[in-house]
Protein backbone atom coordinates (compact mmCIF):
# COMPACT_ATOMS: atom_id res chain seq x y z
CA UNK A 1 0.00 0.00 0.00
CA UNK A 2 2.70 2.54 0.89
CA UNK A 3 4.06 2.54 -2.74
CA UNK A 4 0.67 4.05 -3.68
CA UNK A 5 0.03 6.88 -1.33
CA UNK A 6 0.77 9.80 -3.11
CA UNK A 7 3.45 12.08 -0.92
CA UNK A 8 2.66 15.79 -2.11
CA UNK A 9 5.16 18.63 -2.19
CA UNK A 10 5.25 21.29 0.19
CA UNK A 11 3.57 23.87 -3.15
CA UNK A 12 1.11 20.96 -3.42
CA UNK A 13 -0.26 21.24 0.29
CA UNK A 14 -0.57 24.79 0.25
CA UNK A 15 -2.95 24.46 -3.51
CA UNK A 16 -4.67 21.93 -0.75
CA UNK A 17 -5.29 24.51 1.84
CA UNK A 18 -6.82 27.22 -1.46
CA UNK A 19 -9.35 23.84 -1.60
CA UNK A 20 -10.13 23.62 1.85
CA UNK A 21 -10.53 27.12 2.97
CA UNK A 22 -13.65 27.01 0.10
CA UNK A 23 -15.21 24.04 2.50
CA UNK A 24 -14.91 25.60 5.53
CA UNK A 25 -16.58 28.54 3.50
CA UNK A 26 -19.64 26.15 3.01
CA UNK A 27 -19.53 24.97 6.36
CA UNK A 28 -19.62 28.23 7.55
CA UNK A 29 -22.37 28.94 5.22
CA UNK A 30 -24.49 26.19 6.28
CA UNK A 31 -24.23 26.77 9.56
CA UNK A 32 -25.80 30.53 9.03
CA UNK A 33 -28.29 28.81 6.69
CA UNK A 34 -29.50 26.00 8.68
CA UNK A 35 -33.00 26.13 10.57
CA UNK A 36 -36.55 24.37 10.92
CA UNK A 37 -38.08 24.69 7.75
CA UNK A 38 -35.37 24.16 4.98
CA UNK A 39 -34.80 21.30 2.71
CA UNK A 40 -31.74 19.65 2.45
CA UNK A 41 -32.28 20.47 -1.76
CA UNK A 42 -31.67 24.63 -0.14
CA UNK A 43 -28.95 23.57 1.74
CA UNK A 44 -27.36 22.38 -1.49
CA UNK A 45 -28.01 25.24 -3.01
CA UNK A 46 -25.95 27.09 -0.58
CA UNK A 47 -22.92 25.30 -0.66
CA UNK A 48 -23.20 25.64 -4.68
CA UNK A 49 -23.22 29.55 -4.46
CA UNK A 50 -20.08 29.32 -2.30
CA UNK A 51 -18.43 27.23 -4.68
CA UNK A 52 -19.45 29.35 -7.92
CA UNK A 53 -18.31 32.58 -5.99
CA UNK A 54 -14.99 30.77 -5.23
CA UNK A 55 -14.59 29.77 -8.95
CA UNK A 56 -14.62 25.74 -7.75
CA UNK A 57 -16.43 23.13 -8.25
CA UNK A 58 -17.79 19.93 -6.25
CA UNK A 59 -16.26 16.50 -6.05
CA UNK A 60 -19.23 14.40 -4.90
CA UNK A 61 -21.66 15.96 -8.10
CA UNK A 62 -21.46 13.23 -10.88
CA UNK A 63 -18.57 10.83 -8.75
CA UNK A 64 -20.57 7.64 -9.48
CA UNK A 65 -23.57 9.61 -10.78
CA UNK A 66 -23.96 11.12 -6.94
CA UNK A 67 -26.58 13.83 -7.43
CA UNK A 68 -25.64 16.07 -5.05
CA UNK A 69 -23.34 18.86 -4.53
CA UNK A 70 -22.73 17.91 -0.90
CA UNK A 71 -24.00 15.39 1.29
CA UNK A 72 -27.01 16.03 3.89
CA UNK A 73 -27.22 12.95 6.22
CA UNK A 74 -30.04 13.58 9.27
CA UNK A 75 -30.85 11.76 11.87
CA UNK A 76 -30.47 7.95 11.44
CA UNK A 77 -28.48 8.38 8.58
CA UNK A 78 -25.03 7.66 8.88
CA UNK A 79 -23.08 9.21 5.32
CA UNK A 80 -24.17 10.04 1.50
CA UNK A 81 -27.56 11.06 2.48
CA UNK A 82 -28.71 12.60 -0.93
CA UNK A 83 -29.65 16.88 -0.51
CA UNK A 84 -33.93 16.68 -2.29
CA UNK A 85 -36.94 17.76 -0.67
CA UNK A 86 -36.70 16.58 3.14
CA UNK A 87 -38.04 19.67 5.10
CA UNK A 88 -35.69 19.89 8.45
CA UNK A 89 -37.14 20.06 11.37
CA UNK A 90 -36.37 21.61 14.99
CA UNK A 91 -33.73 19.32 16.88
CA UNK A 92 -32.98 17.07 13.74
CA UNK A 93 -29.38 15.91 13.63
CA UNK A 94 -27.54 16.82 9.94
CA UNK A 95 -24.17 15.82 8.59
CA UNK A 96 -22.69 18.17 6.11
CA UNK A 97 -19.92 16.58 4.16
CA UNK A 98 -18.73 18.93 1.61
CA UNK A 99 -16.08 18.77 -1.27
CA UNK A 100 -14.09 21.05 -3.13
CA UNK A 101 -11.61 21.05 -6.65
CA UNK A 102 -9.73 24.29 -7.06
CA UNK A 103 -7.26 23.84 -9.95
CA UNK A 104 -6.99 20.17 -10.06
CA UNK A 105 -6.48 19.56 -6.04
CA UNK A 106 -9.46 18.29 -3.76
CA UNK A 107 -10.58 18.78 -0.55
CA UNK A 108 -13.31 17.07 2.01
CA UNK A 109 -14.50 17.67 5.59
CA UNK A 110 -17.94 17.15 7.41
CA UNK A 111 -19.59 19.36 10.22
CA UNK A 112 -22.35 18.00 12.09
CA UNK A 113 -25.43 20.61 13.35
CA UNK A 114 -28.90 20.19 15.42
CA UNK A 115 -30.99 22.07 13.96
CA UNK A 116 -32.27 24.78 16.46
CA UNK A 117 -35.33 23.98 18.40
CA UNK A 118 -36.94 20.57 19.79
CA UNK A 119 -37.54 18.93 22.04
CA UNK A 120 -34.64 19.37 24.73
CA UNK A 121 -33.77 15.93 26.21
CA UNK A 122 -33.75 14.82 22.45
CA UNK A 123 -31.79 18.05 21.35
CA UNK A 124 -29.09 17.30 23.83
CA UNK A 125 -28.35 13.92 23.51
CA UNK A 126 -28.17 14.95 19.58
CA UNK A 127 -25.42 17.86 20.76
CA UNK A 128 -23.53 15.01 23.22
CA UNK A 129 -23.68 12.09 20.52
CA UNK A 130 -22.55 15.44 17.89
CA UNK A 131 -19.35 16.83 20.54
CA UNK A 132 -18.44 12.58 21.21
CA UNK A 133 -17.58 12.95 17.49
CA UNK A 134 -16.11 15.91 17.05
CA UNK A 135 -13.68 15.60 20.00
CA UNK A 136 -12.93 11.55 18.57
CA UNK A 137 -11.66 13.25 15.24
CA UNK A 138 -9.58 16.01 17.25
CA UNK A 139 -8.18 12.94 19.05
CA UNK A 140 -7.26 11.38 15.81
CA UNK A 141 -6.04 14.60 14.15
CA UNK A 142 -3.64 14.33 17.45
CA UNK A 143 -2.40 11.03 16.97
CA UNK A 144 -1.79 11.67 13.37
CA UNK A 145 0.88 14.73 14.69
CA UNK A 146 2.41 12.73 17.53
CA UNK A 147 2.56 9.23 15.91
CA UNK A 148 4.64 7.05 13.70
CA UNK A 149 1.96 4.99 11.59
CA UNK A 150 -1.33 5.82 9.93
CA UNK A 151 -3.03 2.57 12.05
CA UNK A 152 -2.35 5.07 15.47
CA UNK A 153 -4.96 7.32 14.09
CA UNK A 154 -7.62 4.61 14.38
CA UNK A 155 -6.21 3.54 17.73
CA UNK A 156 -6.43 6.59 19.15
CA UNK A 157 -9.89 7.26 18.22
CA UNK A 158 -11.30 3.28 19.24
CA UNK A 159 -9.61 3.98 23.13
CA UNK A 160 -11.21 7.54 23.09
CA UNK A 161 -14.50 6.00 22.55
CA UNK A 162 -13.88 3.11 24.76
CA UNK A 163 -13.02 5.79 27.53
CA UNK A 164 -16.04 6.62 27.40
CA UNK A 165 -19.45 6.15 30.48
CA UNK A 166 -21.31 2.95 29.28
CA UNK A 167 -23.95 4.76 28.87
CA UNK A 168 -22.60 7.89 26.77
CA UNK A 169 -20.12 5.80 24.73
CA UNK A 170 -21.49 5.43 20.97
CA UNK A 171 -20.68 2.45 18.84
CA UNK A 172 -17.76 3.52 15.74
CA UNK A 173 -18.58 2.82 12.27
CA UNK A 174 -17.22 -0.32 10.63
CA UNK A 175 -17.72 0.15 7.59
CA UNK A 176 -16.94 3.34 6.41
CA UNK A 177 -13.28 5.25 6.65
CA UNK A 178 -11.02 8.46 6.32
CA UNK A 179 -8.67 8.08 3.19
CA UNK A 180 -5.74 9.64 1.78
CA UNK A 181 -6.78 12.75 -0.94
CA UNK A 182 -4.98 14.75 -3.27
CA UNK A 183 -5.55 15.23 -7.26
CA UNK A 184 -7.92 12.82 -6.72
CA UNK A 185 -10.78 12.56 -3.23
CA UNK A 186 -10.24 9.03 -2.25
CA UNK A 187 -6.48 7.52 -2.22
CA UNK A 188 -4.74 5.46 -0.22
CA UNK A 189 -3.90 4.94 2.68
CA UNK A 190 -7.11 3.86 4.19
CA UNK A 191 -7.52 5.80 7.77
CA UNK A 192 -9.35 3.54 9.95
CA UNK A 193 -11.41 4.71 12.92
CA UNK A 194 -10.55 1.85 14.89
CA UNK A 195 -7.89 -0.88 15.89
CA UNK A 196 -6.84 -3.39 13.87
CA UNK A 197 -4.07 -5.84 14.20
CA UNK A 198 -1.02 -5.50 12.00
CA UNK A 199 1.28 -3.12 10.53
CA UNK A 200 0.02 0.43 8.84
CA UNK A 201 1.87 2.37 6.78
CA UNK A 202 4.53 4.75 8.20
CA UNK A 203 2.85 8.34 8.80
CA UNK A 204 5.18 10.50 6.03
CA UNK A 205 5.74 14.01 5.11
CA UNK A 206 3.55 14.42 2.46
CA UNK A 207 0.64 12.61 3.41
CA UNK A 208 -2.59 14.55 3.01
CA UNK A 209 -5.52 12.66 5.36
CA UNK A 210 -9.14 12.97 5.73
CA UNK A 211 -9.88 11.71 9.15
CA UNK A 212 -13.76 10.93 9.60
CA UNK A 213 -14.88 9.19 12.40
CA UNK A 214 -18.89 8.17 12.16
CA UNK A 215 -20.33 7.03 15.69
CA UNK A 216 -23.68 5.75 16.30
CA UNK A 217 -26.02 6.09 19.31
CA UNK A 218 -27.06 2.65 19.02
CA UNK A 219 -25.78 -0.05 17.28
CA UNK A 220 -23.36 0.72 13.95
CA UNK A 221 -24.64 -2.04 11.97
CA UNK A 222 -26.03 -0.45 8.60
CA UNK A 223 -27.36 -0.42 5.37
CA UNK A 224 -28.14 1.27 1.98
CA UNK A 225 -31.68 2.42 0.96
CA UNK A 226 -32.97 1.86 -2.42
CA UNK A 227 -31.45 5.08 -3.36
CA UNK A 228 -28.04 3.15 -3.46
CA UNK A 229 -26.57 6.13 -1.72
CA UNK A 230 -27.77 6.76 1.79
CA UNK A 231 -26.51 4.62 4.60
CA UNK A 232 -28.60 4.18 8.12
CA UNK A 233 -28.04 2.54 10.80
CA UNK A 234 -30.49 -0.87 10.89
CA UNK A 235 -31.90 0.05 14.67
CA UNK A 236 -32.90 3.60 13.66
CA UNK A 237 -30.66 5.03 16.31
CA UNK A 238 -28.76 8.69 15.27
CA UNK A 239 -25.51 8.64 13.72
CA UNK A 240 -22.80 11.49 13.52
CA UNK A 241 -20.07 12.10 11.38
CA UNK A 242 -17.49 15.03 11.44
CA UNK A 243 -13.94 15.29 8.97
CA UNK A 244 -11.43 17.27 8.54
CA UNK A 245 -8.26 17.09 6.25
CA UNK A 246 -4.41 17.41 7.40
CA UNK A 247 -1.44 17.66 5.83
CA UNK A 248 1.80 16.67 7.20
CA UNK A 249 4.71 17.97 6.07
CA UNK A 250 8.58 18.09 7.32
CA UNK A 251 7.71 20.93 9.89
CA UNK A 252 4.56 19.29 11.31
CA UNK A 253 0.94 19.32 11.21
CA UNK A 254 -1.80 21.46 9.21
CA UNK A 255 -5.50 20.94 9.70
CA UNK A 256 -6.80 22.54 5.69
CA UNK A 257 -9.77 22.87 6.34
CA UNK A 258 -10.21 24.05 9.69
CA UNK A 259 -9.57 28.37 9.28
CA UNK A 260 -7.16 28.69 12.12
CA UNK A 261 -5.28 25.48 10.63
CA UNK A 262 -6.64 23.55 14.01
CA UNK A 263 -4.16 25.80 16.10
CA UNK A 264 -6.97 26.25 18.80
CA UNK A 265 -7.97 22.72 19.07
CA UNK A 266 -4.39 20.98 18.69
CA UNK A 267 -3.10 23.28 21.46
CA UNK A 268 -5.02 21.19 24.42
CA UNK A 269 -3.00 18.22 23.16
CA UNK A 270 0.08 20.27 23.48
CA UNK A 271 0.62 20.44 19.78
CA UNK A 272 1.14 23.28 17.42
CA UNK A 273 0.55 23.96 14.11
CA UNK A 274 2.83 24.06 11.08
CA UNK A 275 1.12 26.15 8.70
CA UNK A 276 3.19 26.56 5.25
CA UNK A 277 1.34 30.16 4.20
């Protein structure tokens, strides 16, 4: 596997970070947009304005004959949930996993957001289920700074999780992975979010990696809808999903699409960022 990850140049990285910026653009964007009432079709339609202004374009329209320009998963769906005419309503839980291509170099990350409103002891254990997540891909993004092979990513984020109350942990998705990315979304290596036996590949300057853990509050066993695009999980319980992609280079570690670079989160692990512009 190491023979095909593609190691990109230091130039490279920063064409990387033009890409990203544009998705945290969308997330931002979504994140004003979002409220009881929209579709997931208008939410689409937002993060194709920010791409237009930006003079990009998406990576999931047309990859496999995907419809969308981004991905709108609610609720019990885990990933590729397909944007159309689903009306969101108050405390639903919605993934928003976004691509960008700015002069031949991608970029991917997912945000997850309750929509405002609902009931509250379902609206909170939407936000807990939504921060478990978030903080499991922070703890990845870590490992991927401080360790020596790709498979430490996943181990960080399976003992996170398994840290966890009994009754707050969530269950990790099997199934579905972070990848490498570069001139093209998905490369090698795969990024597992869990532990696995055996040897990974050596964690390189040059590696660009989307790290994307999806937990479940139930169970994580899933499957596709007739739509042969939209995963849920097979007990109906609420799934979350949150990504970002890093780049690390010979100075260290940059978080593209997080604005700050993921100074302000990496800096409660004791780690700082290594931006190259």
């Amino acid at each position: 596997m190491e023979n095909k990850i593609q190691y990109k140049t230091n130039e490279q990285i920063v064409k990387m970070r033009t890409a990203g910026l544009v998705v945290a653009q969308i997330h931002a964007a979504l994140r004003a947009a979002v409220k009881p009432g929209v579709t997931t079709a208008d939410m689409d339609r937002v993060a194709l304005n920010v791409l237009i202004r930006n003079g990009a374009r998406s990576n999931f329209f047309g990859y496999y004959d995907y419809p969308g320009q981004i991905c709108t998963s609610v609720n019990d769906e885990i990933v590729h949930g397909i944007p159309g005419s689903r009306v969101l309503a108050p405390g639903d839980l919605v993934s928003f996993d976004c691509g960008a291509v700015v002069d031949g170099w991608h970029a991917d990350a997912c945000i997850s957001v309750v929509v405002p409103g609902g009931d509250p002891h379902v609206t909170a254990a939407r936000e807990e289920l939504s921060a478990i997540t978030r903080e499991s891909m922070w703890v990845g993004i870590a490992a991927m700074a401080t360790g020596k092979r790709v498979g430490d990513i996943g181990d960080a984020i399976d003992d996170y999780v398994e840290s966890l109350d009994g009754e707050l942990r969530p269950d990790i998705v099997l199934d579905y992975t972070g990848h490498g990315i570069g001139d093209a979304m998905h490369q090698d290596p795969e990024v597992l979010n869990y532990s696995i036996d055996g040897r990974t590949p050596k964690l390189k300057p040059g590696m660009v990696l989307c790290i994307e853990p999806m937990l479940t509050a139930g169970y994580q066993d899933n499957h596709t809808l007739a739509d042969e695009w939209t995963v849920v999980t097979d007990d109906g319980k609420d799934a979350c999903h949150w990504e970002h992609m890093i780049a690390l280079h010979k100075g260290g570690i940059w978080v593209l699409t997080e604005p700050d670079g993921g100074a302000a989160e990496l800096e409660r692990f004791g780690i700082k960022i290594a931006p190259l512009a």
